[in-house]
N, C-alpha and C. Protein backbone atom coordinates (compact mmCIF):
# COMPACT_ATOMS: atom_id res chain seq x y z
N UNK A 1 -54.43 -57.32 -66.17
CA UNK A 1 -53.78 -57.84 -65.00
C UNK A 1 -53.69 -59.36 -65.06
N UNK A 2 -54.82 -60.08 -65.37
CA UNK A 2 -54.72 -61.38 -65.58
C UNK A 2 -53.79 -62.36 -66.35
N UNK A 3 -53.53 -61.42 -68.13
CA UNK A 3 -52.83 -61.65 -68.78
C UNK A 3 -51.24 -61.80 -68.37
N UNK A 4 -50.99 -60.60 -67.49
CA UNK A 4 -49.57 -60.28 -67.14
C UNK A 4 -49.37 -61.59 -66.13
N UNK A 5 -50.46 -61.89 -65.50
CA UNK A 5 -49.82 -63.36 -64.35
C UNK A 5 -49.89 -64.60 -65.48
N UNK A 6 -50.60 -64.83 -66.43
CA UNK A 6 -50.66 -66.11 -66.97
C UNK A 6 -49.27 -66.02 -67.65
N UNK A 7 -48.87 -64.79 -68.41
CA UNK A 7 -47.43 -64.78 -69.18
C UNK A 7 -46.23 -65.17 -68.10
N UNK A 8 -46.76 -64.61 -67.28
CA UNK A 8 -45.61 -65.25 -65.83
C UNK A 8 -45.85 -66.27 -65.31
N UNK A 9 -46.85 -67.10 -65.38
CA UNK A 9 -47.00 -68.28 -64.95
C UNK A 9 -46.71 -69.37 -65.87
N UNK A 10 -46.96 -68.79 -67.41
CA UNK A 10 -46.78 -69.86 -68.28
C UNK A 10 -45.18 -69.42 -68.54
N UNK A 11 -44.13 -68.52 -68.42
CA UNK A 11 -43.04 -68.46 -68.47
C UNK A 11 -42.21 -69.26 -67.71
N UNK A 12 -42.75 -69.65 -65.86
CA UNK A 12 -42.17 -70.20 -65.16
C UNK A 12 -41.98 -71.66 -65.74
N UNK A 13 -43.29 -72.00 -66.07
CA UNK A 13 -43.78 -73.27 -66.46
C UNK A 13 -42.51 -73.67 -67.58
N UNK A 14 -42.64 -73.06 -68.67
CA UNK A 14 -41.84 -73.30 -69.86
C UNK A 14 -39.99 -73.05 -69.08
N UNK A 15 -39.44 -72.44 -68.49
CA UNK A 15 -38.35 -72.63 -67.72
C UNK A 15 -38.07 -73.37 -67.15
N UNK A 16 -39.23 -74.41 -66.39
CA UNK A 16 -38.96 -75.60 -65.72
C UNK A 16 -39.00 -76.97 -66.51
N UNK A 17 -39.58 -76.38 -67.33
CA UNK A 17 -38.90 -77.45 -68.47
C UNK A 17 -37.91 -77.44 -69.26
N UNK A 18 -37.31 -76.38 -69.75
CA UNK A 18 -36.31 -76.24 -70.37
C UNK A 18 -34.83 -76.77 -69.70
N UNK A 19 -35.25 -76.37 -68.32
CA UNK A 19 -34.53 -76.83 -67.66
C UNK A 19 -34.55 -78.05 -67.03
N UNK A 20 -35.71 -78.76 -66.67
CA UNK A 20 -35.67 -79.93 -66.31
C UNK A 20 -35.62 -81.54 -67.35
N UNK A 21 -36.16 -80.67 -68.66
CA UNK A 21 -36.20 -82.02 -69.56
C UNK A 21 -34.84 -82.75 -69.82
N UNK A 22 -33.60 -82.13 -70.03
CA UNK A 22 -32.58 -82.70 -70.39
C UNK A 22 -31.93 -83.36 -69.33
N UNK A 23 -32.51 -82.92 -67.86
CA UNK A 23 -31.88 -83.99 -66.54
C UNK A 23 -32.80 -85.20 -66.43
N UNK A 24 -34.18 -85.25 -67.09
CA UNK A 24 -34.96 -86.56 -66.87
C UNK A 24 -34.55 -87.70 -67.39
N UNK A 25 -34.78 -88.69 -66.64
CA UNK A 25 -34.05 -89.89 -67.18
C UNK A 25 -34.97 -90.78 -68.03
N UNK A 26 -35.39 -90.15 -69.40
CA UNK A 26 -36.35 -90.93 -69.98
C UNK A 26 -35.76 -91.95 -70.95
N UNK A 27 -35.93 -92.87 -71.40
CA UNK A 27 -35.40 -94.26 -72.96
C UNK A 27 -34.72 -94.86 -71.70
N UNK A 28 -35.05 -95.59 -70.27
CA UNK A 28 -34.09 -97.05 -70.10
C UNK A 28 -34.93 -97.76 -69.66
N UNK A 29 -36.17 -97.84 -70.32
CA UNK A 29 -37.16 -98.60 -70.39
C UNK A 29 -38.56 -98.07 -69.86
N UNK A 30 -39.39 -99.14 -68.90
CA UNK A 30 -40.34 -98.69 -68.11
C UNK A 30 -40.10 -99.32 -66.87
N UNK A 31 -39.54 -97.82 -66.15
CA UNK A 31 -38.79 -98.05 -64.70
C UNK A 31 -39.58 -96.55 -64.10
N UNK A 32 -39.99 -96.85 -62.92
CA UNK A 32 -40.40 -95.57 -61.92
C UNK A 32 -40.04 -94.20 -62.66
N UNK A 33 -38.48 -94.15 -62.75
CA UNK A 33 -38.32 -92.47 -63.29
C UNK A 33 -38.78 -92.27 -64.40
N UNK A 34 -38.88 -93.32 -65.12
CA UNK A 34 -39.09 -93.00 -66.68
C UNK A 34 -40.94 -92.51 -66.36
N UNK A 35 -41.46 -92.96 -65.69
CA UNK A 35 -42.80 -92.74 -65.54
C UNK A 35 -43.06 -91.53 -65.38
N UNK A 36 -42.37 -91.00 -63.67
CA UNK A 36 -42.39 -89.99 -63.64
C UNK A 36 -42.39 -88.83 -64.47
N UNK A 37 -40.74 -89.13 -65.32
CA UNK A 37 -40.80 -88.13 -65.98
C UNK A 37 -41.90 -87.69 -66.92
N UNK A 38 -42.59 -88.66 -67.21
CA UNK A 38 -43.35 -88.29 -68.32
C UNK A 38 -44.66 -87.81 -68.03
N UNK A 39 -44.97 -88.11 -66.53
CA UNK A 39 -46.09 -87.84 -66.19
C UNK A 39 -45.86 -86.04 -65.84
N UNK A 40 -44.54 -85.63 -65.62
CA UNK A 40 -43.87 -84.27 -64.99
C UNK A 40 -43.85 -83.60 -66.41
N UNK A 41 -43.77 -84.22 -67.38
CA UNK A 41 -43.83 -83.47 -68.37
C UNK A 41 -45.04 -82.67 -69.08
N UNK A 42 -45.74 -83.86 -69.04
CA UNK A 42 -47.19 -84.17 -69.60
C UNK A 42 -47.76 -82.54 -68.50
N UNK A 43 -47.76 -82.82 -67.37
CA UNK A 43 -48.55 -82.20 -66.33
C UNK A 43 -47.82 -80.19 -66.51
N UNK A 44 -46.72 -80.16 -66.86
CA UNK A 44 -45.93 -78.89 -67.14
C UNK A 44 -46.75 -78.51 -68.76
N UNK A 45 -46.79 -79.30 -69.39
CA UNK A 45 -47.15 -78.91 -70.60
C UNK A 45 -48.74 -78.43 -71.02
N UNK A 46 -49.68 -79.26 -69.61
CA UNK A 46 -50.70 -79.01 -69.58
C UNK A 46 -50.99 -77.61 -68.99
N UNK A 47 -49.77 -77.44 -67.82
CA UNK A 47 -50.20 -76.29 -67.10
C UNK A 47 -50.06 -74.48 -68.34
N UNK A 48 -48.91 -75.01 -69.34
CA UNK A 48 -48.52 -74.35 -70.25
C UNK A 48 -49.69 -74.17 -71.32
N UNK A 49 -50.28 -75.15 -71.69
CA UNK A 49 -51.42 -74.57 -72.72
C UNK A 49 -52.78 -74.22 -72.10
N UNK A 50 -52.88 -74.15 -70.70
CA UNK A 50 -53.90 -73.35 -69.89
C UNK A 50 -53.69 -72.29 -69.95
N UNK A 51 -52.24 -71.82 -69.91
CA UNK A 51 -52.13 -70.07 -69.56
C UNK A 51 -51.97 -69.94 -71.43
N UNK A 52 -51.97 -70.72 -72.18
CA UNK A 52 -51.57 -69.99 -73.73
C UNK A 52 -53.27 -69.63 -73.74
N UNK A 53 -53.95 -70.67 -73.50
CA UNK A 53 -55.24 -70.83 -74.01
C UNK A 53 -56.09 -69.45 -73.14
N UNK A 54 -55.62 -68.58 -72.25
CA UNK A 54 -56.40 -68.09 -71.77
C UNK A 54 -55.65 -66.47 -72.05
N UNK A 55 -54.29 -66.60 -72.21
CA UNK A 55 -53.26 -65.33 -72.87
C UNK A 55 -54.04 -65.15 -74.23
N UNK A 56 -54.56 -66.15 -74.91
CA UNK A 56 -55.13 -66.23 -76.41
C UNK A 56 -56.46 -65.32 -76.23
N UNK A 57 -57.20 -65.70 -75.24
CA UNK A 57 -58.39 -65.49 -75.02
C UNK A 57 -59.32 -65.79 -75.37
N UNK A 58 -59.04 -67.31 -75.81
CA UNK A 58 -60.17 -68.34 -76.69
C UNK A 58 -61.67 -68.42 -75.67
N UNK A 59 -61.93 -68.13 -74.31
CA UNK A 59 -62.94 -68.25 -73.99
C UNK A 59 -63.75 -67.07 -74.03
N UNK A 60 -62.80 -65.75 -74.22
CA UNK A 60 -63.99 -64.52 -74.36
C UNK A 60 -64.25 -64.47 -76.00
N UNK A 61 -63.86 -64.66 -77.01
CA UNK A 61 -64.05 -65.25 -78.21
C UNK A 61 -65.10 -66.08 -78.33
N UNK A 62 -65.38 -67.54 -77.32
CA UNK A 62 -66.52 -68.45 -77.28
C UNK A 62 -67.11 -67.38 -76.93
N UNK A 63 -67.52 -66.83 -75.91
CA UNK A 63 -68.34 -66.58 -75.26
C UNK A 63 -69.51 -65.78 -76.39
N UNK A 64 -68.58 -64.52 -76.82
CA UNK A 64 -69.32 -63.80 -77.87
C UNK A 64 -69.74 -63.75 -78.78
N UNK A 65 -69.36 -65.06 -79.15
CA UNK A 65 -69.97 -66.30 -80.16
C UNK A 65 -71.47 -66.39 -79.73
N UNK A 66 -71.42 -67.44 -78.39
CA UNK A 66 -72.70 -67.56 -77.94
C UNK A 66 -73.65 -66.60 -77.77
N UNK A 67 -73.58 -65.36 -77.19
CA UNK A 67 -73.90 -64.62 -77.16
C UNK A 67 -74.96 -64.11 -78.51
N UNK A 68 -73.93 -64.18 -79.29
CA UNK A 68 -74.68 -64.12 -80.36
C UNK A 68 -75.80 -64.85 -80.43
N UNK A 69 -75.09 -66.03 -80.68
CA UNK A 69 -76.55 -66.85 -81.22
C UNK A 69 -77.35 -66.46 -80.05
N UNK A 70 -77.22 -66.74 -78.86
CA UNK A 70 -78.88 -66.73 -78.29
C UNK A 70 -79.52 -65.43 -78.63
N UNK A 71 -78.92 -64.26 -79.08
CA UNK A 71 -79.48 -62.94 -79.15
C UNK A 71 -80.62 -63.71 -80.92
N UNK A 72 -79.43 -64.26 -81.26
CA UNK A 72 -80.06 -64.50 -82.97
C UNK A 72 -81.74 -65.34 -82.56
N UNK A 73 -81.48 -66.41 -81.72
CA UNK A 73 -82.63 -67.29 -81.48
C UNK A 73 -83.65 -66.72 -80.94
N UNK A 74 -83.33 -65.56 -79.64
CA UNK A 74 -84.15 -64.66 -79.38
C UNK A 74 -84.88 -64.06 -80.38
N UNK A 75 -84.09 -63.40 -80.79
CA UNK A 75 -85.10 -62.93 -82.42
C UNK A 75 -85.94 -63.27 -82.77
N UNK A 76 -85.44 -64.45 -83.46
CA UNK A 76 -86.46 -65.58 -84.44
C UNK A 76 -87.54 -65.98 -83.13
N UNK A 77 -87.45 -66.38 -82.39
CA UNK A 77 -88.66 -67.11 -81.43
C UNK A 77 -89.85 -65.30 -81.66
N UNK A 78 -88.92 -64.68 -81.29
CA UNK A 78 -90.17 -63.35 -80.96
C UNK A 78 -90.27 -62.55 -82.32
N UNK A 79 -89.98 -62.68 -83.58
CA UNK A 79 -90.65 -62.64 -85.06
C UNK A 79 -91.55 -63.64 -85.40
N UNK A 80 -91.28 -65.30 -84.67
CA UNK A 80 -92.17 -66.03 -84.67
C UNK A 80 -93.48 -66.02 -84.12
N UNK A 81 -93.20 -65.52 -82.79
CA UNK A 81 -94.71 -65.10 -82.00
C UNK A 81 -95.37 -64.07 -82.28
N UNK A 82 -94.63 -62.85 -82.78
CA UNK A 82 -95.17 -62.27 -83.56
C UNK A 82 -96.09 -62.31 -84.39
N UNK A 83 -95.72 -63.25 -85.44
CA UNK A 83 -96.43 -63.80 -86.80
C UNK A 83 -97.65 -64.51 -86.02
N UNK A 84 -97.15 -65.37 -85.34
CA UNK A 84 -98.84 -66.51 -84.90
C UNK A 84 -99.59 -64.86 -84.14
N UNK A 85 -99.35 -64.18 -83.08
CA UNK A 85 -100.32 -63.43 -82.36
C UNK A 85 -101.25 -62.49 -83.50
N UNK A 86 -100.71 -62.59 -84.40
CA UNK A 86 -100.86 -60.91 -85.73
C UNK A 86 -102.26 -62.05 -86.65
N UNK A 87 -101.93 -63.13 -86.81
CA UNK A 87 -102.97 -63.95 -87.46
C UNK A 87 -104.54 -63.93 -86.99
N UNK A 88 -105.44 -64.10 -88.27
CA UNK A 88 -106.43 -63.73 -87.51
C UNK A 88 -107.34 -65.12 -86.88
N UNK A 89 -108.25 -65.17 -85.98
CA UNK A 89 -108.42 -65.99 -84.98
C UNK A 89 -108.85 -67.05 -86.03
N UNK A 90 -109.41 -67.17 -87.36
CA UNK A 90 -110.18 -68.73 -87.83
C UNK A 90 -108.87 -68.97 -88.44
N UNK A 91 -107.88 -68.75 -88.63
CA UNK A 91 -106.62 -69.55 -89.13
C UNK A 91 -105.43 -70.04 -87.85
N UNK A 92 -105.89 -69.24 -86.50
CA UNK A 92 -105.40 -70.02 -85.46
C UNK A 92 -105.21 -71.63 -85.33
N UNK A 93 -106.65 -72.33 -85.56
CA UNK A 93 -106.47 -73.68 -85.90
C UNK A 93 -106.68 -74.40 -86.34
């Protein structure tokens, strides 16, 4: 469900630029519109690689990454305590 609104949200996005870039009045220097436009662009393009970046699903990817490792570190800490509790008490210290 999520996917289907970001493809529609990042579709709108990419339409309003397609359509709006060639009416912006950008190259007659640095004048108000020229600003604008670029700041209207910048801000469309950002809204566009939020919905790619989340259509991609680069954060459930991180996530299960992490996941991992802490499962991995878990491990090692409790094979580690392991080893010290299993030792016998005159090599404790």
């Amino acid at each position: 469900m999520k996917e289907w609104k970001s493809v529609a949200y990042m579709s709108l996005a990419l339409g309003m630029l397609i359509y709006a870039v060639p009416r912006i009045e950008i190259g007659q220097g640095f004048t108000l519109p020229t600003v604008f436009g670029i700041v209207w662009i910048g801000f469309a393009l950002l809204v566009v690689a939020a919905h790619l970046h989340r259509i991609l699903g680069v954060d459930e990817e991180t996530k299960k990454e992490m996941a991992r490792v802490r499962k991995f570190g878990r491990r090692r800490r409790e094979q580690w305590l392991n080893a010290k509790l299993r030792m016998p008490e005159t090599k404790r210290h």
